[in-house]
Protein backbone atom coordinates (compact mmCIF):
# COMPACT_ATOMS: atom_id res chain seq x y z
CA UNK A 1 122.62 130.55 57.09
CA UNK A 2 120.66 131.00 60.49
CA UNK A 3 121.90 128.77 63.11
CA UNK A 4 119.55 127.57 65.97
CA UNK A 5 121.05 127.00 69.09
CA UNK A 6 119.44 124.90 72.10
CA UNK A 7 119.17 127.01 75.69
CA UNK A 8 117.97 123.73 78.10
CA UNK A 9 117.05 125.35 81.49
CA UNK A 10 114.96 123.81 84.25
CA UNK A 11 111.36 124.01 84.36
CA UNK A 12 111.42 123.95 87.88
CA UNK A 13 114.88 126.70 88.20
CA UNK A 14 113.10 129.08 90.16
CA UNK A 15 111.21 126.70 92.76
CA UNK A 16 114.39 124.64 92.82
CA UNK A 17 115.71 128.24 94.60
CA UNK A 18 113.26 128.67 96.96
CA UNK A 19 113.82 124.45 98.08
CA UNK A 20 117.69 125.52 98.49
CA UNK A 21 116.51 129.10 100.33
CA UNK A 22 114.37 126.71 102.52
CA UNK A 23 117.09 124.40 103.05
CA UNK A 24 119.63 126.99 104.15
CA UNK A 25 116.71 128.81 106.62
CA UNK A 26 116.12 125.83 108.20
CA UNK A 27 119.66 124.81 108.82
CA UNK A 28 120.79 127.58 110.56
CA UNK A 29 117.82 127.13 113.11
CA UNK A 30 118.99 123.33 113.34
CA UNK A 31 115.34 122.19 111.92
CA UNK A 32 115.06 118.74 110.12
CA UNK A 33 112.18 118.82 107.58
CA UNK A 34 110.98 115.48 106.65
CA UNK A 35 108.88 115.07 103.41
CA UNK A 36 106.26 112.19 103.46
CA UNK A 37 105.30 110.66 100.45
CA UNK A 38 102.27 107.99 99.66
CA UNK A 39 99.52 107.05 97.95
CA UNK A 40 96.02 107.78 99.59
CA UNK A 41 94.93 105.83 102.14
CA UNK A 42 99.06 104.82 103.38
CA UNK A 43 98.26 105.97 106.46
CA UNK A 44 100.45 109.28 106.15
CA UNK A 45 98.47 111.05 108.76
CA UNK A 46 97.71 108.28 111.02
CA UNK A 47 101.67 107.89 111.45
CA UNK A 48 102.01 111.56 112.26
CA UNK A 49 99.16 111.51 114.83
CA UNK A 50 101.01 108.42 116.52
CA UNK A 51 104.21 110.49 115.70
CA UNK A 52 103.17 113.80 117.38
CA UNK A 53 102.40 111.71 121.30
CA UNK A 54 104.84 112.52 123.57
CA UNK A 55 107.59 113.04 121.72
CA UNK A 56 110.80 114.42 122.42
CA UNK A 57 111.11 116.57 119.53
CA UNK A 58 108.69 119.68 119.14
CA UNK A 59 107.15 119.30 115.34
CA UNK A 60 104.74 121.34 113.23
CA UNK A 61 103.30 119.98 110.20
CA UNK A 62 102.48 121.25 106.55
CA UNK A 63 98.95 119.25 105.60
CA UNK A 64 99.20 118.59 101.40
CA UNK A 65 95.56 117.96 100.07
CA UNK A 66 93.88 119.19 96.93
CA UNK A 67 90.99 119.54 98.93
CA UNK A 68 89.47 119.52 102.59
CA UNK A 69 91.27 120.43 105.71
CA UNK A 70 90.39 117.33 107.36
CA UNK A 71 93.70 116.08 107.81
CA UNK A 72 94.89 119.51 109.16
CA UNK A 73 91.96 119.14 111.88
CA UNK A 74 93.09 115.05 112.97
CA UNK A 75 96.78 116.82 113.68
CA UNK A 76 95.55 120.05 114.78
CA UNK A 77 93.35 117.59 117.70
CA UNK A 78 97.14 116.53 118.73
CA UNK A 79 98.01 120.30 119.76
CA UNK A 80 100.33 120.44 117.12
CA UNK A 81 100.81 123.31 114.90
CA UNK A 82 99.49 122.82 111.64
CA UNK A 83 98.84 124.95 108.56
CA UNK A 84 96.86 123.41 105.35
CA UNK A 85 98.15 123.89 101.93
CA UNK A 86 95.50 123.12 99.80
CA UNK A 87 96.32 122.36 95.61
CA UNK A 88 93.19 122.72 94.16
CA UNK A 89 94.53 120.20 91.60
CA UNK A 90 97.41 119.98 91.88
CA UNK A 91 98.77 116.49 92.38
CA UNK A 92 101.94 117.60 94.47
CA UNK A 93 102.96 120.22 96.41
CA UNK A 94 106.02 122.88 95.33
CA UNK A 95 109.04 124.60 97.36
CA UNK A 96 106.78 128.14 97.02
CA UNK A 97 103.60 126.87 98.29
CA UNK A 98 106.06 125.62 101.54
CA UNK A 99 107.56 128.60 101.80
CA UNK A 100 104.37 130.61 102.27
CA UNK A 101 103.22 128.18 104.61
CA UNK A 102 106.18 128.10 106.87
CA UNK A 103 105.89 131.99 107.10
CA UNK A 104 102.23 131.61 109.01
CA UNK A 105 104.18 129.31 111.51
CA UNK A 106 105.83 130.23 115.13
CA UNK A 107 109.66 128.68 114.82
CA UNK A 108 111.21 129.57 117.44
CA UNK A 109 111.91 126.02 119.37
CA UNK A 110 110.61 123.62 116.41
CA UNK A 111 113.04 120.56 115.99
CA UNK A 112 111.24 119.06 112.98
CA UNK A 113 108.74 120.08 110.16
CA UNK A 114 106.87 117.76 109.16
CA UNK A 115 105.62 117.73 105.06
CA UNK A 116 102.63 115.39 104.40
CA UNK A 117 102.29 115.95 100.42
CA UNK A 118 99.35 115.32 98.31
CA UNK A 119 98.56 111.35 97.82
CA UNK A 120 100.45 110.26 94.94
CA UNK A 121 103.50 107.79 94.09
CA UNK A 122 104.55 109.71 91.42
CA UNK A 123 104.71 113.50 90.78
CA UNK A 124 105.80 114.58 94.88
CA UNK A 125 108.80 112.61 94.58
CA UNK A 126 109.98 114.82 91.55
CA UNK A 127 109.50 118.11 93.72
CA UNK A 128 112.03 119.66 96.41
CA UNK A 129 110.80 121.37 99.05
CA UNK A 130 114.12 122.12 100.79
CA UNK A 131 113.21 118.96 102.66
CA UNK A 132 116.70 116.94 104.55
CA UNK A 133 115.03 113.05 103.63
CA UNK A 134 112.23 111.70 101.99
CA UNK A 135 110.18 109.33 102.94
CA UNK A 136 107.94 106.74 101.31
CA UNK A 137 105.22 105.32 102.75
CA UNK A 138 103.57 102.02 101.62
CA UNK A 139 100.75 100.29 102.91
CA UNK A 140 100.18 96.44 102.67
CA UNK A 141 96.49 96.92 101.10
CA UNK A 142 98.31 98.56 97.95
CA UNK A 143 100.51 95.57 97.09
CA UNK A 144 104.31 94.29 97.01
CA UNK A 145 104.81 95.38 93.59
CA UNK A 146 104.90 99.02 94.29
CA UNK A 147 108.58 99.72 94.72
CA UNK A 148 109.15 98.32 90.75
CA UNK A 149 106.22 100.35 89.75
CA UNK A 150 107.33 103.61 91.23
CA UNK A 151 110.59 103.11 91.38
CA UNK A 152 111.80 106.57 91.63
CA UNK A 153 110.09 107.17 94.64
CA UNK A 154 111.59 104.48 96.56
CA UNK A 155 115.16 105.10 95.07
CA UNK A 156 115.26 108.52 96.16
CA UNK A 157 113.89 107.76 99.68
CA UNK A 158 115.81 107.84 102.87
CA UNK A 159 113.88 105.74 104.99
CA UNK A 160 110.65 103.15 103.54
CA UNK A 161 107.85 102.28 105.76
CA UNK A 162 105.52 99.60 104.91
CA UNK A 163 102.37 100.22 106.86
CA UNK A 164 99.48 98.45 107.61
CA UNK A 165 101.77 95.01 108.63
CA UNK A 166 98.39 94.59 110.86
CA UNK A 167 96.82 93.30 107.50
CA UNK A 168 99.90 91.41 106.46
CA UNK A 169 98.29 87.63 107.48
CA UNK A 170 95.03 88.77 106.32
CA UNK A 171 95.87 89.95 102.55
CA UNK A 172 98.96 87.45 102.14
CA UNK A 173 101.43 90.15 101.08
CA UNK A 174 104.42 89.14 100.26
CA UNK A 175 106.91 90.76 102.17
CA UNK A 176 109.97 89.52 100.94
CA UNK A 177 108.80 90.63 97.32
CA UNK A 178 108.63 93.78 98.73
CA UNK A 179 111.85 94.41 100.81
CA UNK A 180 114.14 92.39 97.90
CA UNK A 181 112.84 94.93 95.28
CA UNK A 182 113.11 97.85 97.62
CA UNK A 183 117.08 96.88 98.86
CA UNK A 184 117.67 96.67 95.25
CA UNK A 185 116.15 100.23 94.66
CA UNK A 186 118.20 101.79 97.06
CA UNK A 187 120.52 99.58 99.77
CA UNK A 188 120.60 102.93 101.61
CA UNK A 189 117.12 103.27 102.80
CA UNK A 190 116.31 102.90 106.42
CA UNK A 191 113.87 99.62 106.28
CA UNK A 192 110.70 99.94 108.44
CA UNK A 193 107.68 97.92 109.46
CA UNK A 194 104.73 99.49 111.35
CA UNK A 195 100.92 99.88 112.23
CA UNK A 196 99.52 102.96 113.32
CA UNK A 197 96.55 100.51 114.37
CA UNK A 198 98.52 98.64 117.01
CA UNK A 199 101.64 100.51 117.38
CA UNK A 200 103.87 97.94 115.82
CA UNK A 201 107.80 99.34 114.78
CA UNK A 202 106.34 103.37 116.25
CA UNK A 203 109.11 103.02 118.22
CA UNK A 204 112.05 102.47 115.93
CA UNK A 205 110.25 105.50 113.64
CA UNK A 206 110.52 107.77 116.12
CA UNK A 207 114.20 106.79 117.22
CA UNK A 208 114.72 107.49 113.24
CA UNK A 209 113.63 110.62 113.68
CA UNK A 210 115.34 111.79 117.00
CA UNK A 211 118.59 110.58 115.16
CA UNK A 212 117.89 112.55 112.47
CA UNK A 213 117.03 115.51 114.90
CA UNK A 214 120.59 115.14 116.79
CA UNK A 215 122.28 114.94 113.41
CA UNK A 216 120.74 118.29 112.44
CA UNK A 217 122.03 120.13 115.53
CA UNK A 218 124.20 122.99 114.47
């Protein structure tokens, strides 16, 4: 009688390889890559132009978009390198489409690589890219309820910025909602507040990231 047997095997096996190939690569140069993840409109690239002055780290950034290069021009107006990895649909971006894009890219010196991926709570968080932390972005205009709606997102996350606290008075957000249901997520996560607008908590980002920079140091 014919038997059928069940072979489960990742979808994702052979981009999973290239993340870890990625990984390893950027290790042994003592590079941090730092994959930021958010909805459109969470001010991903406004924290990375803020991000990018006068820093003590040298960065270079991977732009995620399904279309346009107009994000890769804002950071490219900083004088930091930038290469634009356009989807064409896609709603997140994959370890191979990194990889390509970190091969047009001068190295030699870089302390940090910096992944903005495609706009979307949902699919980039499912995706390595060989990146050390994730990290989810949230702005007040989208609501306190986000971290329970996307939970795995914020439970994966190593550090989650809610942006936009310029607008919290203005749009009554409630911000204890917010941080309760992310602690609960993940009581691991590095807690920020910031505005890109004013340049509240910019400071205590970028001390995030310089720690994270010194704890990559071969």
């Amino acid at each position: 009688m014919p038997r059928r047997i069940a072979i489960q095997r990742s979808v994702m096996a052979a981009d999973e390889k290239i993340a870890e190939k990625i990984r390893k690569d950027l290790s042994k140069r003592g590079v941090l890559m730092l994959n930021l993840i958010g909805s459109p409109g969470s001010g991903k690239t406004s924290l990375l132009e803020w991000t990018l002055k006068d820093t003590l780290f040298r960065s270079v950034v991977l732009e995620g978009d399904v279309a346009t290069s107009r994000d890769a021009e804002r950071i490219a107006r900083t004088g930091t390198p930038v290469v634009q990895i356009n989807t064409r649909g896609g709603c997140h971006l994959e370890a191979n489409l990194v990889e390509k894009a970190l091969e047009g890219l001068e190295m030699d010196g870089v302390d940090v690589v910096f992944v903005e991926n495609v706009g979307n709570l949902v699919c980039p968080a499912e995706f390595d890219l060989g990146e050390d932390h994730k990290v989810a972005l949230c702005s007040v205009p989208e609501g306190p309820d986000k971290p329970l709606k996307y939970p795995h997102l914020f439970m994966r996350a190593e550090a989650v910025l809610l942006t936009k606290v310029d607008l919290l008075e203005l749009l009554g957000f409630d911000r204890d909602l917010f941080w309760k249901d992310v602690k609960e997520l993940n009581p691991r996560a590095e807690r920020l507040e910031v505005s890109a607008l004013r340049g509240d908590g910019m400071s205590d980002w970028v001390s995030l990231v310089q720690s994270w920079v010194r704890a990559k140091r071969p």
